[in-house]
Protein backbone atom coordinates (compact mmCIF):
# COMPACT_ATOMS: atom_id res chain seq x y z
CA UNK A 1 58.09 50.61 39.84
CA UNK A 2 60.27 49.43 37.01
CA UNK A 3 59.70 46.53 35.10
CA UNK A 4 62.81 44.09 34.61
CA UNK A 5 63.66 43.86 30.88
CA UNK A 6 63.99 39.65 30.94
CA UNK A 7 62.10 36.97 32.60
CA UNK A 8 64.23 35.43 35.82
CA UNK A 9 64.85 32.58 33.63
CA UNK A 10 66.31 34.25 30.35
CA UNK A 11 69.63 33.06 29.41
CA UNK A 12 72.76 35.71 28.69
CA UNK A 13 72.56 36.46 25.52
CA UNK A 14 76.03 36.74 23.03
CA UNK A 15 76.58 40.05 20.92
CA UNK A 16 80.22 39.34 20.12
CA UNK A 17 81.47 41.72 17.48
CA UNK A 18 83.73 40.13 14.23
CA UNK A 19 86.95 41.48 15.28
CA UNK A 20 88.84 39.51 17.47
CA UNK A 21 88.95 40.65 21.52
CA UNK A 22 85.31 42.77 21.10
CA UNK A 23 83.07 40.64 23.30
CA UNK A 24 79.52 42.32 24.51
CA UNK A 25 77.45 40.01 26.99
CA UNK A 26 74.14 40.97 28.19
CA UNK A 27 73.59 39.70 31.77
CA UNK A 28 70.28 39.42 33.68
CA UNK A 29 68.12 40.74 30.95
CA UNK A 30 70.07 44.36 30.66
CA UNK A 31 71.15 45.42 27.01
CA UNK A 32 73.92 48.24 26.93
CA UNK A 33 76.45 50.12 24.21
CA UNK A 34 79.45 50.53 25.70
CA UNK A 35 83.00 51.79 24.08
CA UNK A 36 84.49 49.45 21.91
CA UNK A 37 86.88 46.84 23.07
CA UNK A 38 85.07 46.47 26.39
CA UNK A 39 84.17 43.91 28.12
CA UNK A 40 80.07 44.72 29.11
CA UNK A 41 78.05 42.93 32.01
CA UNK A 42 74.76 45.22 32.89
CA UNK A 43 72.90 44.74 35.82
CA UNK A 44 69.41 46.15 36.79
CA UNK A 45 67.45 46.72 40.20
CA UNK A 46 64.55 49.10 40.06
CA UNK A 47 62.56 51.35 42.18
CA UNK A 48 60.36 50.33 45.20
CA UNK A 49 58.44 52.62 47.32
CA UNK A 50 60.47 54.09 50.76
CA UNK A 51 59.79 56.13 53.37
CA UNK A 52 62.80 57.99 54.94
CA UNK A 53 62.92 59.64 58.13
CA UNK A 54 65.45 62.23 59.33
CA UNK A 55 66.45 63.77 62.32
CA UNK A 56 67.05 67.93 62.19
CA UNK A 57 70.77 67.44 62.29
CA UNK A 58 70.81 64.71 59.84
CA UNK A 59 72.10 67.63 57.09
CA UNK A 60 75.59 67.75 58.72
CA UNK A 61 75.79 64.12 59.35
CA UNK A 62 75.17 63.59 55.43
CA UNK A 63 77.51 66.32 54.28
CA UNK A 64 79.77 64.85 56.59
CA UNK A 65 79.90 61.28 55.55
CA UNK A 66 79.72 62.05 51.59
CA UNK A 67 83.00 64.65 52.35
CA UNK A 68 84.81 61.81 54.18
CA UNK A 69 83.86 59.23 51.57
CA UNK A 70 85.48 61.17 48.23
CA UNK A 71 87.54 62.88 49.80
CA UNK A 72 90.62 62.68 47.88
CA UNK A 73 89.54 61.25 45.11
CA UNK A 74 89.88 62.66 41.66
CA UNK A 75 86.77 63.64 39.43
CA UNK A 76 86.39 65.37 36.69
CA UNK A 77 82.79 65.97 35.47
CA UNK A 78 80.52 62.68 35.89
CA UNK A 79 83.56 60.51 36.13
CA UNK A 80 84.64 59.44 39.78
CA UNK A 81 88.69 58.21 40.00
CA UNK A 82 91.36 58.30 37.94
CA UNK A 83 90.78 58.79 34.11
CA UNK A 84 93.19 56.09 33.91
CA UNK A 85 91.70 53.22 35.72
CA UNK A 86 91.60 50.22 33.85
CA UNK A 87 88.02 49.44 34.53
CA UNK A 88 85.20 51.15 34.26
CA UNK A 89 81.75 51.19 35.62
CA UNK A 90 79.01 53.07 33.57
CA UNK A 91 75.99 53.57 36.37
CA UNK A 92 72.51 54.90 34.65
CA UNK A 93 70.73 56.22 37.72
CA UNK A 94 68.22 58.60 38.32
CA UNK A 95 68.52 60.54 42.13
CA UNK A 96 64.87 60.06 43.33
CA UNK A 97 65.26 55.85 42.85
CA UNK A 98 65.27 54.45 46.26
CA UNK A 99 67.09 51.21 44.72
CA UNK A 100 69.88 53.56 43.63
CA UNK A 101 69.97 54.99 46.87
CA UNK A 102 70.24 51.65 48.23
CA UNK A 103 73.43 51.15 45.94
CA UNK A 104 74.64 54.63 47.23
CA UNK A 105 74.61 53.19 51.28
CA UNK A 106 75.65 49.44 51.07
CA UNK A 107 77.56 48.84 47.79
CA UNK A 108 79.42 52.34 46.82
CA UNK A 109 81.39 52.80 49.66
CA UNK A 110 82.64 49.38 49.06
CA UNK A 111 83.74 49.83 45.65
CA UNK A 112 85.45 53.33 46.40
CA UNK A 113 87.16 51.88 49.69
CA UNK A 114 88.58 48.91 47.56
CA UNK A 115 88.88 49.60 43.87
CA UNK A 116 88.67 53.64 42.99
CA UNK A 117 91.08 54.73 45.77
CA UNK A 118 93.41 52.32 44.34
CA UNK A 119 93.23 53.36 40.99
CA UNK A 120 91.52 50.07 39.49
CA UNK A 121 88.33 51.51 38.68
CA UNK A 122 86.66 54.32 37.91
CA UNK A 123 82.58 55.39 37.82
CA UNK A 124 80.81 57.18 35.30
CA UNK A 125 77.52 58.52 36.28
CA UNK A 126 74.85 58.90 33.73
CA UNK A 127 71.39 59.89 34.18
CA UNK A 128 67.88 57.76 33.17
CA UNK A 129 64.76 58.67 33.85
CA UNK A 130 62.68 56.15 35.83
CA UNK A 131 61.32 57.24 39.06
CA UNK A 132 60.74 60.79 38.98
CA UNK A 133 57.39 61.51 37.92
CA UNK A 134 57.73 64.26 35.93
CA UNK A 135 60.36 65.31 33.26
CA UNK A 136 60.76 68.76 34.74
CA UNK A 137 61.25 67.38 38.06
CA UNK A 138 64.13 64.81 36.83
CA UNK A 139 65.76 67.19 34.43
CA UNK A 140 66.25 70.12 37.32
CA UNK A 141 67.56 67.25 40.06
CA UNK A 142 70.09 65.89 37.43
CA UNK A 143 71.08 69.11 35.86
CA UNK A 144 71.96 70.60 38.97
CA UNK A 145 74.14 67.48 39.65
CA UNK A 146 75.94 68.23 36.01
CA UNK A 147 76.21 71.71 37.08
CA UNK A 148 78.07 70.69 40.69
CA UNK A 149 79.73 68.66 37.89
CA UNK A 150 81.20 72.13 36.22
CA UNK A 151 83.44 72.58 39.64
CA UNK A 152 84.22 68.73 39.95
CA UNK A 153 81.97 68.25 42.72
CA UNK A 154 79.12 66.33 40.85
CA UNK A 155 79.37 63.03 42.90
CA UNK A 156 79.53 65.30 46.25
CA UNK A 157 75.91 66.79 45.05
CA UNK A 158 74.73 63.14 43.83
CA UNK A 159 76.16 61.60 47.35
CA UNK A 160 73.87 64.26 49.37
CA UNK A 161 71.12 63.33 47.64
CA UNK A 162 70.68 59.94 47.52
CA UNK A 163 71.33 59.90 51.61
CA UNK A 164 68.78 62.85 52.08
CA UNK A 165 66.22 61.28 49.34
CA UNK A 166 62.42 62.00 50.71
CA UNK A 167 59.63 59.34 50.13
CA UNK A 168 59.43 58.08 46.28
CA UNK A 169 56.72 60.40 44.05
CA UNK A 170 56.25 62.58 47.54
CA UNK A 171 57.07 65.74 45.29
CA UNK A 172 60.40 66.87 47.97
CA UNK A 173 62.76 67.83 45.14
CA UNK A 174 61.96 71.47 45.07
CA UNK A 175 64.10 74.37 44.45
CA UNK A 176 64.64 74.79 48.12
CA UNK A 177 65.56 71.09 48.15
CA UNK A 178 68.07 71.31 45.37
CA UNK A 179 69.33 74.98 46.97
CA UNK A 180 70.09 73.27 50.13
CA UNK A 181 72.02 70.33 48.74
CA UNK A 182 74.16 72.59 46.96
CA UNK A 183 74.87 74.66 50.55
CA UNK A 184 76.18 71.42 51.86
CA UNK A 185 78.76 70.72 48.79
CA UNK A 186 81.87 71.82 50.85
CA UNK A 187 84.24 74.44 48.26
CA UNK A 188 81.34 74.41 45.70
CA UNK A 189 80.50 78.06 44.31
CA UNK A 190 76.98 78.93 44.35
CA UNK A 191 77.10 81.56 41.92
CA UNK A 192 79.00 79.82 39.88
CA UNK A 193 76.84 76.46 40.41
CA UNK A 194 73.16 78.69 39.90
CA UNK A 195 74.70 79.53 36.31
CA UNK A 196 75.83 76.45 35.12
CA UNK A 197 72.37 75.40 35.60
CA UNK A 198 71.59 77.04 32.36
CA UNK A 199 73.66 75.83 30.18
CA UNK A 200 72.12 74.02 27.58
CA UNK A 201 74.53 71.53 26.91
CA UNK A 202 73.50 69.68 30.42
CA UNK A 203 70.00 69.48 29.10
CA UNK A 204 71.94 68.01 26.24
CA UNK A 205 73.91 65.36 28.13
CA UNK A 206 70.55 64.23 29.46
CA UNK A 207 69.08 63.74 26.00
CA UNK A 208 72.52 61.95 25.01
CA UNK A 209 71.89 59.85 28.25
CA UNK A 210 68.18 58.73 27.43
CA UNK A 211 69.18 57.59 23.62
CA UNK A 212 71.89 55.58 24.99
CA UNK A 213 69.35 54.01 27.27
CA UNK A 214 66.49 53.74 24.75
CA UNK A 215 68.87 52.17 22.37
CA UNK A 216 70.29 49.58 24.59
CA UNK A 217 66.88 48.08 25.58
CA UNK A 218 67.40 50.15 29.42
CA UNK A 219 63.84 50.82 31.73
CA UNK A 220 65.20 50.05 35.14
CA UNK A 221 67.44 51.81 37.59
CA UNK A 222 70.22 51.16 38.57
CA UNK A 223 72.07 49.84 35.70
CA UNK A 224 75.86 49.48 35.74
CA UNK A 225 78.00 48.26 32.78
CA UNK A 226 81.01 47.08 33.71
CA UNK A 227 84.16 46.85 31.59
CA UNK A 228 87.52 46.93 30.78
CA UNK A 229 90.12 47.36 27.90
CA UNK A 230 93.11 44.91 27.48
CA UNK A 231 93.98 42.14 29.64
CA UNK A 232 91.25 41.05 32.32
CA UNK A 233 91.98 42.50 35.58
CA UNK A 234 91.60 39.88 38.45
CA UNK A 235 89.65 40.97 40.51
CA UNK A 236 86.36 42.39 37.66
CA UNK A 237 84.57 39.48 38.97
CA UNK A 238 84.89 40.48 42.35
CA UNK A 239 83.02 44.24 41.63
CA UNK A 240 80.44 42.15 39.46
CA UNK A 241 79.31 40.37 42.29
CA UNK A 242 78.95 43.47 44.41
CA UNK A 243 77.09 44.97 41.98
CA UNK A 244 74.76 41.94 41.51
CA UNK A 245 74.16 41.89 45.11
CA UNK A 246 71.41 44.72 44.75
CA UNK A 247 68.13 43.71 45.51
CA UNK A 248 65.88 42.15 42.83
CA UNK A 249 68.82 41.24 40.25
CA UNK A 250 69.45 38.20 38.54
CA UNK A 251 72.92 37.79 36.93
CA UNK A 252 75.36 35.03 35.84
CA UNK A 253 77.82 34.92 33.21
């Protein structure tokens, strides 16, 4: 279990930069770098022990519901929508957090329904370690997503496995486990998947990941930071509040 980083009663706390436009806020006790010029609200949850059960079919029904969710939509590495989008949600997760699973069920398809199909947002999925027991463990589960992530099909791989996530520090991610996730990634190649899995520069991306973390003050998952550049879009406070609707957060600007 995660600890939060603030007390329930800390107050947001102002990091506006000099020039004019750069404002950084730090809600409900999260601390973040994001690019410059936009507009930051972080919001934490945290793991909690769960205990999933599965019927024999439930592999189809998964691959299934994560094919209809994206299908369509455009990605391009880690990034889910449009490269264009004017906002931008950066979510730290790590795939064997139940509360990011929880996020991947109720809030996601939500957000990709109403905002990323639309071209008004787009997700960026980064990886911190929290759950997972072991650093071996966590670095082959979110390499093999950044390999899926070679072919565009990173948030298909990330989709299965949140949905077919076993009971927290029950020691299910194996290579069988990772094998068979990868088998259900409709149009992914295998061969092609198996040897982008040792490239170094995903081990890399995870290192880059975990300084970005450590630096902002980050020990919970999830954490999104939410932004924008230019002109407020309308409805930002409307996928704030979705995303502050995960359980145990405390947020308000």
């Amino acid at each position: 279990m995660q600890d939060k980083q603030l007390d329930d009663g800390d107050a947001v706390r102002d990091r506006t930069p000099s020039a004019p436009r750069r404002r950084r806020w730090v809600v409900s006790g999260l601390a973040a770098t994001l690019l410059v010029g936009l507009l930051i609200y972080g919001v934490t949850g945290g793991s909690r022990n769960a205990t999933i059960v599965r019927g024999p079919r439930e592999g189809e029904a998964t691959a299934a519901r994560a094919s209809s969710l994206l299908a369509g939509i455009q990605q391009h590495g880690n990034t889910l929508g449009d490269p264009k989008a004017p906002v931008t949600v950066q979510y730290f997760g790590d795939l064997q957090c139940p509360i990011c699973r929880r996020f991947e069920l109720t809030v996601l398809p939500s957000l990709i329904e109403s905002y990323v199909r639309t071209g008004k947002l787009k997700i960026e999925y980064h990886s911190l370690e929290t759950a997972t027991l072991t650093p071996s463990a966590f670095e082959a589960q979110q390499v093999a997503a950044l390999a899926a992530g070679k072919q565009n099909k990173m948030w298909n791989f990330i989709e299965l496995f949140y949905q077919e996530q076993g009971p927290e520090h029950s020691g299910y991610v194996t290579e069988s486990y990772l094998q068979g996730l990868a088998q259900q990634v409709g149009g992914l190649n295998l061969i092609e998947w198996t040897a982008a899995r040792n490239d170094p520069k995903l081990v890399r991306t995870l290192a880059t990941d975990a300084r970005v973390a450590r630096s902002a003050g980050m020990n919970a998952t999830p954490t999104f930071l939410l932004g924008h550049a230019g002109p407020r879009p309308p409805y930002l406070g409307a996928i704030k509040k979705q995303l502050e609707g995960l359980p145990s957060t405390r947020a308000g600007v």
